[in-house]
C-alpha atoms as a PDB file:
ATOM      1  CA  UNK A   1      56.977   2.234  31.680  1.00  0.00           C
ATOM      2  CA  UNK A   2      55.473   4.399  34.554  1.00  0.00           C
ATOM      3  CA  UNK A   3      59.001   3.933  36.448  1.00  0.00           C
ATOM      4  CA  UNK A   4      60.810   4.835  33.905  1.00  0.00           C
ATOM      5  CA  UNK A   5      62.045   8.251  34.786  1.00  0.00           C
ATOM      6  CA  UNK A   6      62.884   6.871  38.391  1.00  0.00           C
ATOM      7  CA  UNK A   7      65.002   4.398  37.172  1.00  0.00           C
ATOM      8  CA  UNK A   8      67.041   6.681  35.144  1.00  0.00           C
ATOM      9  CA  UNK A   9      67.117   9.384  38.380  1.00  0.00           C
ATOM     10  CA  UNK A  10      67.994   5.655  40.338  1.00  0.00           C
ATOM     11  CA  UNK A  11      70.638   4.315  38.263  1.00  0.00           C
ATOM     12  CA  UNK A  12      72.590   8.320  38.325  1.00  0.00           C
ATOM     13  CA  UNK A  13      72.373   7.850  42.210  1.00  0.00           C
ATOM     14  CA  UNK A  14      73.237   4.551  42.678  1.00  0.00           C
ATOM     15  CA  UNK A  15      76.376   4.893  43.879  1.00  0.00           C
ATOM     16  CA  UNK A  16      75.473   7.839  46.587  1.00  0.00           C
ATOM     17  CA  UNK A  17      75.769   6.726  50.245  1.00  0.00           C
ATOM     18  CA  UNK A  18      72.909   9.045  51.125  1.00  0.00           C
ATOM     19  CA  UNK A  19      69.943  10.959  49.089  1.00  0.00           C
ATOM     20  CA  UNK A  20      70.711  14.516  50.522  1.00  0.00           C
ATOM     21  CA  UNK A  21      69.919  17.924  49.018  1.00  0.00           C
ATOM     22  CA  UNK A  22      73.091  17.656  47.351  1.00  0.00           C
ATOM     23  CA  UNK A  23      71.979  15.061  45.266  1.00  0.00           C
ATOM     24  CA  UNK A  24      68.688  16.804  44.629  1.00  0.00           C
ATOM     25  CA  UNK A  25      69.947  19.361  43.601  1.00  0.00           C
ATOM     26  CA  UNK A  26      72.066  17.302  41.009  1.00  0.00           C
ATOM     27  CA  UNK A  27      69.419  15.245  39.659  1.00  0.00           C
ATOM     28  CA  UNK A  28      67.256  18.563  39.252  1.00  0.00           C
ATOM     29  CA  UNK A  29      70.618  20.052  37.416  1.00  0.00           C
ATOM     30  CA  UNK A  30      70.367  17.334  35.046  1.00  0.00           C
ATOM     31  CA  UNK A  31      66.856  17.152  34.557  1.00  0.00           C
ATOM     32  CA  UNK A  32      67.591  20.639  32.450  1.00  0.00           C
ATOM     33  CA  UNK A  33      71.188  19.821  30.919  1.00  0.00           C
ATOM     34  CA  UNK A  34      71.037  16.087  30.262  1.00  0.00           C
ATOM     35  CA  UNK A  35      67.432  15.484  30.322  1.00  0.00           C
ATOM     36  CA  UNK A  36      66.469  11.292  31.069  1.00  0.00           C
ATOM     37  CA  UNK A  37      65.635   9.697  27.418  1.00  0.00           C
ATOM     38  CA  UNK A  38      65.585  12.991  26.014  1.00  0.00           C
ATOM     39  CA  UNK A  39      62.208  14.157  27.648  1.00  0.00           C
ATOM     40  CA  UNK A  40      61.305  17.597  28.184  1.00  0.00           C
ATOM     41  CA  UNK A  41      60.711  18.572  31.939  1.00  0.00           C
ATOM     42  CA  UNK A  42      57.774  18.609  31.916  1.00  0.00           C
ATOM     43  CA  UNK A  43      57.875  14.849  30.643  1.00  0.00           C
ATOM     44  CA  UNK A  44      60.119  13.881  33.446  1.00  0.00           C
ATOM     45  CA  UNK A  45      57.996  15.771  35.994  1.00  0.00           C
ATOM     46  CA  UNK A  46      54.991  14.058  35.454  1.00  0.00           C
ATOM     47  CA  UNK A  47      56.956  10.661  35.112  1.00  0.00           C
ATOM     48  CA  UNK A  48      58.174  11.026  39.025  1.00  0.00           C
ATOM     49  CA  UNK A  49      54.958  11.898  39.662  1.00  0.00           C
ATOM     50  CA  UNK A  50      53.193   8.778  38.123  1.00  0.00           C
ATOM     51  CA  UNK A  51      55.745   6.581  40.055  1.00  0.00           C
ATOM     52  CA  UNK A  52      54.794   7.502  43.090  1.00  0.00           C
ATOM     53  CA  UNK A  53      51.286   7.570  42.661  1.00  0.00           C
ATOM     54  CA  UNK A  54      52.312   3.844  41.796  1.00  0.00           C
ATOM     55  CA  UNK A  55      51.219   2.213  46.143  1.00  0.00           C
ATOM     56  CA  UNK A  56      53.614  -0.841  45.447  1.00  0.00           C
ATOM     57  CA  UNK A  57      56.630  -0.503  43.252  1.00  0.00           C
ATOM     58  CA  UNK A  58      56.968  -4.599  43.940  1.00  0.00           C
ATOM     59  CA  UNK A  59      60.794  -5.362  43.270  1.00  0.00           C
ATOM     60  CA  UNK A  60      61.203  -3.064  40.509  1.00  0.00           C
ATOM     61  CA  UNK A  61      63.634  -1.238  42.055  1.00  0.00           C
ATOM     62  CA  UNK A  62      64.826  -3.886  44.266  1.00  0.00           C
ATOM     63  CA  UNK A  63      68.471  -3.905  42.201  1.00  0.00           C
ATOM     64  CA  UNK A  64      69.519  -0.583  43.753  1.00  0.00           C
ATOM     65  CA  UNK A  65      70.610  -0.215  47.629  1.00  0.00           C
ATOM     66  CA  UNK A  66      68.440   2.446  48.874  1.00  0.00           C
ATOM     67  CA  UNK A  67      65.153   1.935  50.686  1.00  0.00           C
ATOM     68  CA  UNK A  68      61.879   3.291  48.905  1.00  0.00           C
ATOM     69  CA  UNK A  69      60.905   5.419  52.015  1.00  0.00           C
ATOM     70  CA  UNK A  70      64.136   7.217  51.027  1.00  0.00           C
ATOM     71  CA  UNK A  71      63.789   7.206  47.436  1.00  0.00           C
ATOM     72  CA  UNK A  72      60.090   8.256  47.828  1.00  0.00           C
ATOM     73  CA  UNK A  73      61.040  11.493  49.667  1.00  0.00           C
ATOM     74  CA  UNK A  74      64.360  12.247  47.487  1.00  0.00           C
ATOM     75  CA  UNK A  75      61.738  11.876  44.351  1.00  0.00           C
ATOM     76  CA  UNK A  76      59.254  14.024  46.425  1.00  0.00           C
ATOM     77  CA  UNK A  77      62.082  16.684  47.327  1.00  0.00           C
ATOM     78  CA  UNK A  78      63.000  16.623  43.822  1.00  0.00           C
ATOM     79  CA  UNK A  79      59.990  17.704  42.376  1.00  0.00           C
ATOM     80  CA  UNK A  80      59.624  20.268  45.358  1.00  0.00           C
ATOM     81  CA  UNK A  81      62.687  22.170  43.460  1.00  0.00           C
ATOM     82  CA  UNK A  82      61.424  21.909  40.328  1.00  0.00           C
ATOM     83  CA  UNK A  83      58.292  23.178  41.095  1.00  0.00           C
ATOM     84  CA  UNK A  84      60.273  26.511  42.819  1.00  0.00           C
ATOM     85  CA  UNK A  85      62.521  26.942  39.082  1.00  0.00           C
ATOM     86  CA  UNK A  86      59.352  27.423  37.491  1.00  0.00           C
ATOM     87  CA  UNK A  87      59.195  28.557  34.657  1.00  0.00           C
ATOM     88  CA  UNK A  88      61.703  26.293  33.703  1.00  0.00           C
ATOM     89  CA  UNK A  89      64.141  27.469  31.353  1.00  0.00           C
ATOM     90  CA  UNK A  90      64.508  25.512  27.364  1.00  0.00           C
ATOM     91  CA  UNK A  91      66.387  22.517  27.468  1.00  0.00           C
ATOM     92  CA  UNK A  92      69.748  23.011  25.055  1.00  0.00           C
ATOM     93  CA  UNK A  93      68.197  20.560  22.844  1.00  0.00           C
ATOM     94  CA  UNK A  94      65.403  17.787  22.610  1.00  0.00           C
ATOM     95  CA  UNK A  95      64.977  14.735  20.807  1.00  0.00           C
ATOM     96  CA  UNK A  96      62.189  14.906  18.353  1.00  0.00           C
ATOM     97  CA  UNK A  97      62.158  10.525  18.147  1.00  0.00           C
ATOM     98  CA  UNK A  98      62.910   9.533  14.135  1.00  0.00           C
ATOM     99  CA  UNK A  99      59.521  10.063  12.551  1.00  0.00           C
ATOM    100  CA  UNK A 100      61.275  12.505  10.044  1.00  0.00           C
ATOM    101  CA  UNK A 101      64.452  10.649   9.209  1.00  0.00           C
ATOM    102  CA  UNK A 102      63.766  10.432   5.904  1.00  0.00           C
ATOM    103  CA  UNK A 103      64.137  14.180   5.161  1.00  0.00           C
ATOM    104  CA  UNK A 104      66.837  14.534   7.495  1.00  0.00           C
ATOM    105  CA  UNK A 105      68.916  11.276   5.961  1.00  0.00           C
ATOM    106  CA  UNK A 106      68.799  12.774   2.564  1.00  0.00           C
ATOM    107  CA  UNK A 107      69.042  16.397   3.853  1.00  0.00           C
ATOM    108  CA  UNK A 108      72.398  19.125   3.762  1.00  0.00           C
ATOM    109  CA  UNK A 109      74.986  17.946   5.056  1.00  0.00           C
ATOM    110  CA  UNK A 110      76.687  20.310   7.544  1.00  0.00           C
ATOM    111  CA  UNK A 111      80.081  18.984   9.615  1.00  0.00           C
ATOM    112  CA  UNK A 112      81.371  15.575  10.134  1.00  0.00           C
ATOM    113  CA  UNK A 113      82.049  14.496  14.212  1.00  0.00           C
ATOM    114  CA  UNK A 114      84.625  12.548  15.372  1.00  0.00           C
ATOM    115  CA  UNK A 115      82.883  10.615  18.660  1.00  0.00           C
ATOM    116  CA  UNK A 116      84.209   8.891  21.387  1.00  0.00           C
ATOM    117  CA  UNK A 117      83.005   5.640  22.914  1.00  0.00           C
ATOM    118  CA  UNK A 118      79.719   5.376  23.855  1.00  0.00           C
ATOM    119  CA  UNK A 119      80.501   6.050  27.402  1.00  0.00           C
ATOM    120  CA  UNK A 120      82.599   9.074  27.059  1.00  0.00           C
ATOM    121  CA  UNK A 121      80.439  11.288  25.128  1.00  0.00           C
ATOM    122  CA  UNK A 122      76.754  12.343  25.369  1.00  0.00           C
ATOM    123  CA  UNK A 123      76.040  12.511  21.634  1.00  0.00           C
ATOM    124  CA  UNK A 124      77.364   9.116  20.601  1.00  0.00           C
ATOM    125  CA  UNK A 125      74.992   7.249  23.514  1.00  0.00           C
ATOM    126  CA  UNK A 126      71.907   8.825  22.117  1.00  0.00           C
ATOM    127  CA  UNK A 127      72.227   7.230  18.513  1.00  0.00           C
ATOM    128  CA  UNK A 128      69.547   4.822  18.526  1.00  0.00           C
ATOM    129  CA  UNK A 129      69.031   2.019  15.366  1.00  0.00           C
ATOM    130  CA  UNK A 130      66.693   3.719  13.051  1.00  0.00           C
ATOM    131  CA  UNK A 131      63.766   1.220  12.574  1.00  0.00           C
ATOM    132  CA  UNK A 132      63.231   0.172   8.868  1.00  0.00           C
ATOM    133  CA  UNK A 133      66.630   2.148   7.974  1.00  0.00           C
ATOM    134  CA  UNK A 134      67.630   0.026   4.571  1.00  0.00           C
ATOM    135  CA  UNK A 135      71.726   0.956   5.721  1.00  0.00           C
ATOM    136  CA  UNK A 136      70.556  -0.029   9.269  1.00  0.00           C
ATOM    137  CA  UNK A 137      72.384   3.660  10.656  1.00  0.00           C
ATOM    138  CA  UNK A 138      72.396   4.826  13.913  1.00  0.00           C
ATOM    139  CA  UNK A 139      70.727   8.168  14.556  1.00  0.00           C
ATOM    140  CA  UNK A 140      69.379  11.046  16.478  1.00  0.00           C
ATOM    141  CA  UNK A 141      66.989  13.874  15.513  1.00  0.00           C
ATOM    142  CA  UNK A 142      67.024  16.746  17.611  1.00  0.00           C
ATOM    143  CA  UNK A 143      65.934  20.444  17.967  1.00  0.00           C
ATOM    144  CA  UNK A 144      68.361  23.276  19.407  1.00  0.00           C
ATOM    145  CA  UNK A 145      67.720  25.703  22.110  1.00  0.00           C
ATOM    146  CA  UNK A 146      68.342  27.967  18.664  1.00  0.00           C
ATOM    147  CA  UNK A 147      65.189  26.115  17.025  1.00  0.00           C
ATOM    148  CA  UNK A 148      67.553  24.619  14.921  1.00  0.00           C
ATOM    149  CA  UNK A 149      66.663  20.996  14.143  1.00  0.00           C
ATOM    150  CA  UNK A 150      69.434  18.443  13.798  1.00  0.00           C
ATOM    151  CA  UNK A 151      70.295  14.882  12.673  1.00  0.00           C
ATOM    152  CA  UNK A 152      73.484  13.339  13.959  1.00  0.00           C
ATOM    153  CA  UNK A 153      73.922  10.079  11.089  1.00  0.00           C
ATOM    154  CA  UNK A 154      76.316   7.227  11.878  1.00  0.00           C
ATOM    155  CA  UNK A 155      77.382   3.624  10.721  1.00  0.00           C
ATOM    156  CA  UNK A 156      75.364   0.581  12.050  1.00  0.00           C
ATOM    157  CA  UNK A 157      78.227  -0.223  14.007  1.00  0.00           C
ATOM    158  CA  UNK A 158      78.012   0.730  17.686  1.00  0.00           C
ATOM    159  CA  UNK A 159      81.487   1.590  18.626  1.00  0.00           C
ATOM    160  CA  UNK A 160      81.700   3.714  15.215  1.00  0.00           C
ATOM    161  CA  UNK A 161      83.612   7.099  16.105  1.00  0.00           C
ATOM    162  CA  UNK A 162      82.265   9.109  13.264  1.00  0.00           C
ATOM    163  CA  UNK A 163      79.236  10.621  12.327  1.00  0.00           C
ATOM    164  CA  UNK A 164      77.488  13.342  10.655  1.00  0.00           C
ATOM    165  CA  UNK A 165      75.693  16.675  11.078  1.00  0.00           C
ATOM    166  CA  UNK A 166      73.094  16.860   8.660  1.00  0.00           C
ATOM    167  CA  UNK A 167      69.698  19.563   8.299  1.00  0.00           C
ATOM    168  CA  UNK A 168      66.537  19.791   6.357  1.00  0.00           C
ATOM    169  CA  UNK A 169      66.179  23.354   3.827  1.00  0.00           C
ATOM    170  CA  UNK A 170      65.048  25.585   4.304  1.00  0.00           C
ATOM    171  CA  UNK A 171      67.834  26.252   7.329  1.00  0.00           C
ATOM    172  CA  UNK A 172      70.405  28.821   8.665  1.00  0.00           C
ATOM    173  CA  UNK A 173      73.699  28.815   7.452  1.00  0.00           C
ATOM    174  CA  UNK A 174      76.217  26.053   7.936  1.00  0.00           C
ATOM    175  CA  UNK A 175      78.380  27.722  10.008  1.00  0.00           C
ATOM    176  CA  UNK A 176      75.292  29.074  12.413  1.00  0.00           C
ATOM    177  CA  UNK A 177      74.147  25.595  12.825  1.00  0.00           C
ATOM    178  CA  UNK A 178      77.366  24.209  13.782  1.00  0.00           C
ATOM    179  CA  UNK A 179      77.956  27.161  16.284  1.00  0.00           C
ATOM    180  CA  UNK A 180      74.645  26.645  17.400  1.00  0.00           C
ATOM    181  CA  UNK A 181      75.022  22.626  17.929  1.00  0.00           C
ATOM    182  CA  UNK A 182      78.659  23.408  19.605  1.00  0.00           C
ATOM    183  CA  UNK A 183      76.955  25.665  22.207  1.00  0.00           C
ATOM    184  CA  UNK A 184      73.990  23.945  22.884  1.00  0.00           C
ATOM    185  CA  UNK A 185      75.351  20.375  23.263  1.00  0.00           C
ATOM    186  CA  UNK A 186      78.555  21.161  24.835  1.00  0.00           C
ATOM    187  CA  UNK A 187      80.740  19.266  21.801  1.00  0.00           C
ATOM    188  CA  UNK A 188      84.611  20.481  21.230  1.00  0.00           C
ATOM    189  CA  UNK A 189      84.526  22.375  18.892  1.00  0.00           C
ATOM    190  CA  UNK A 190      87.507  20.379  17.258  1.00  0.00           C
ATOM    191  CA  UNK A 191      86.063  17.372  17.073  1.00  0.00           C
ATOM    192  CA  UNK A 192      83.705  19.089  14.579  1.00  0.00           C
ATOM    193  CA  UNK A 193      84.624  19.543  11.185  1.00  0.00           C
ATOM    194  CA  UNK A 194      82.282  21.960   8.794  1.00  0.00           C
ATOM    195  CA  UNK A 195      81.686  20.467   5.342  1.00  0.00           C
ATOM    196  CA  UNK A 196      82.886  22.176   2.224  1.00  0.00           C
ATOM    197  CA  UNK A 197      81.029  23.054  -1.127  1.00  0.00           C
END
């Protein structure tokens, strides 16, 4: 969808009474910590970009309050700072999409996670139905800022609190994984428990 991006950027702001620098300065904070649909910068650069190359956005956006001559500029301004962080720094992780689930389903298992609703905690809203999944589980696939690559595994079920950690071999230890998934996602550390044997 060539709005995409803007709706995601739209729907953080849609509570803001004005589009100031403060909020651009937000939204370009979270285009590096909590990237929109797990796209790299780059991605998400290039989708403001297509939007407004896009003359007539129609009523698209009509469900949020602020006028496009105003979201037009904030989306302009936005880019404007990300164009001055350049280079942009690695995001703490990415999602690489489920084309290698199979390897990571039946991979090492490395910690168990206790989640919180959906709402509450930025790894549980990223599990996504796996299509074709036979146990029809919930999952994510992602690489670290450490390179490490990651698959967070959970029940069909989508207010399931639990979940696991699981890697393909060749990989670093357990415990550098975890460490490494604690730091780059943010996660308490005690709601992650390493697995044993």
């Amino acid at each position: 969808m060539r709005l995409g991006v803007v709706v995601g950027i739209l729907y953080c702001v849609q509570f803001s009474g004005e589009l100031d620098d403060d909020e651009v300065a937000r939204m370009t904070r979270m285009t590096f910590e909590q990237p929109l649909y797990g796209l790299t910068t780059e991605e998400q650069y290039e989708g403001i970009e297509a939007a407004l190359a896009v003359d007539d956005w129609g009523d698209a956006l009509a469900w949020q309050p602020h006028a496009e001559p105003a979201v037009r500029d904030f989306l302009r301004r936005i880019l404007a700072r990300l164009d001055a962080q350049r280079p942009w720094p690695e995001p703490p992780f990415r999602n690489l999409g489920h084309s290698r689930w199979r390897e990571f389903r039946n991979g090492t298992l490395l910690a168990e996670l206790r989640m919180y609703a959906a709402a509450q905690d930025p790894m549980h809203v990223r599990l996504r139905p796996v299509p074709g999944d036979e146990d029809r589980l919930r999952g994510v696939v992602l690489r670290l800022r450490s390179g490490d690559e990651v698959a967070l595994v959970a029940s069909p079920a989508p207010d399931g609190t639990d979940a696991v950690l699981m890697a393909v071999p060749p990989h670093r230890s357990a415990a550098e994984i975890v460490d490494a998934f604690v730091s780059c996602t943010g996660y308490e550390r005690e709601r992650v428990t390493p697995a044993h044997g």
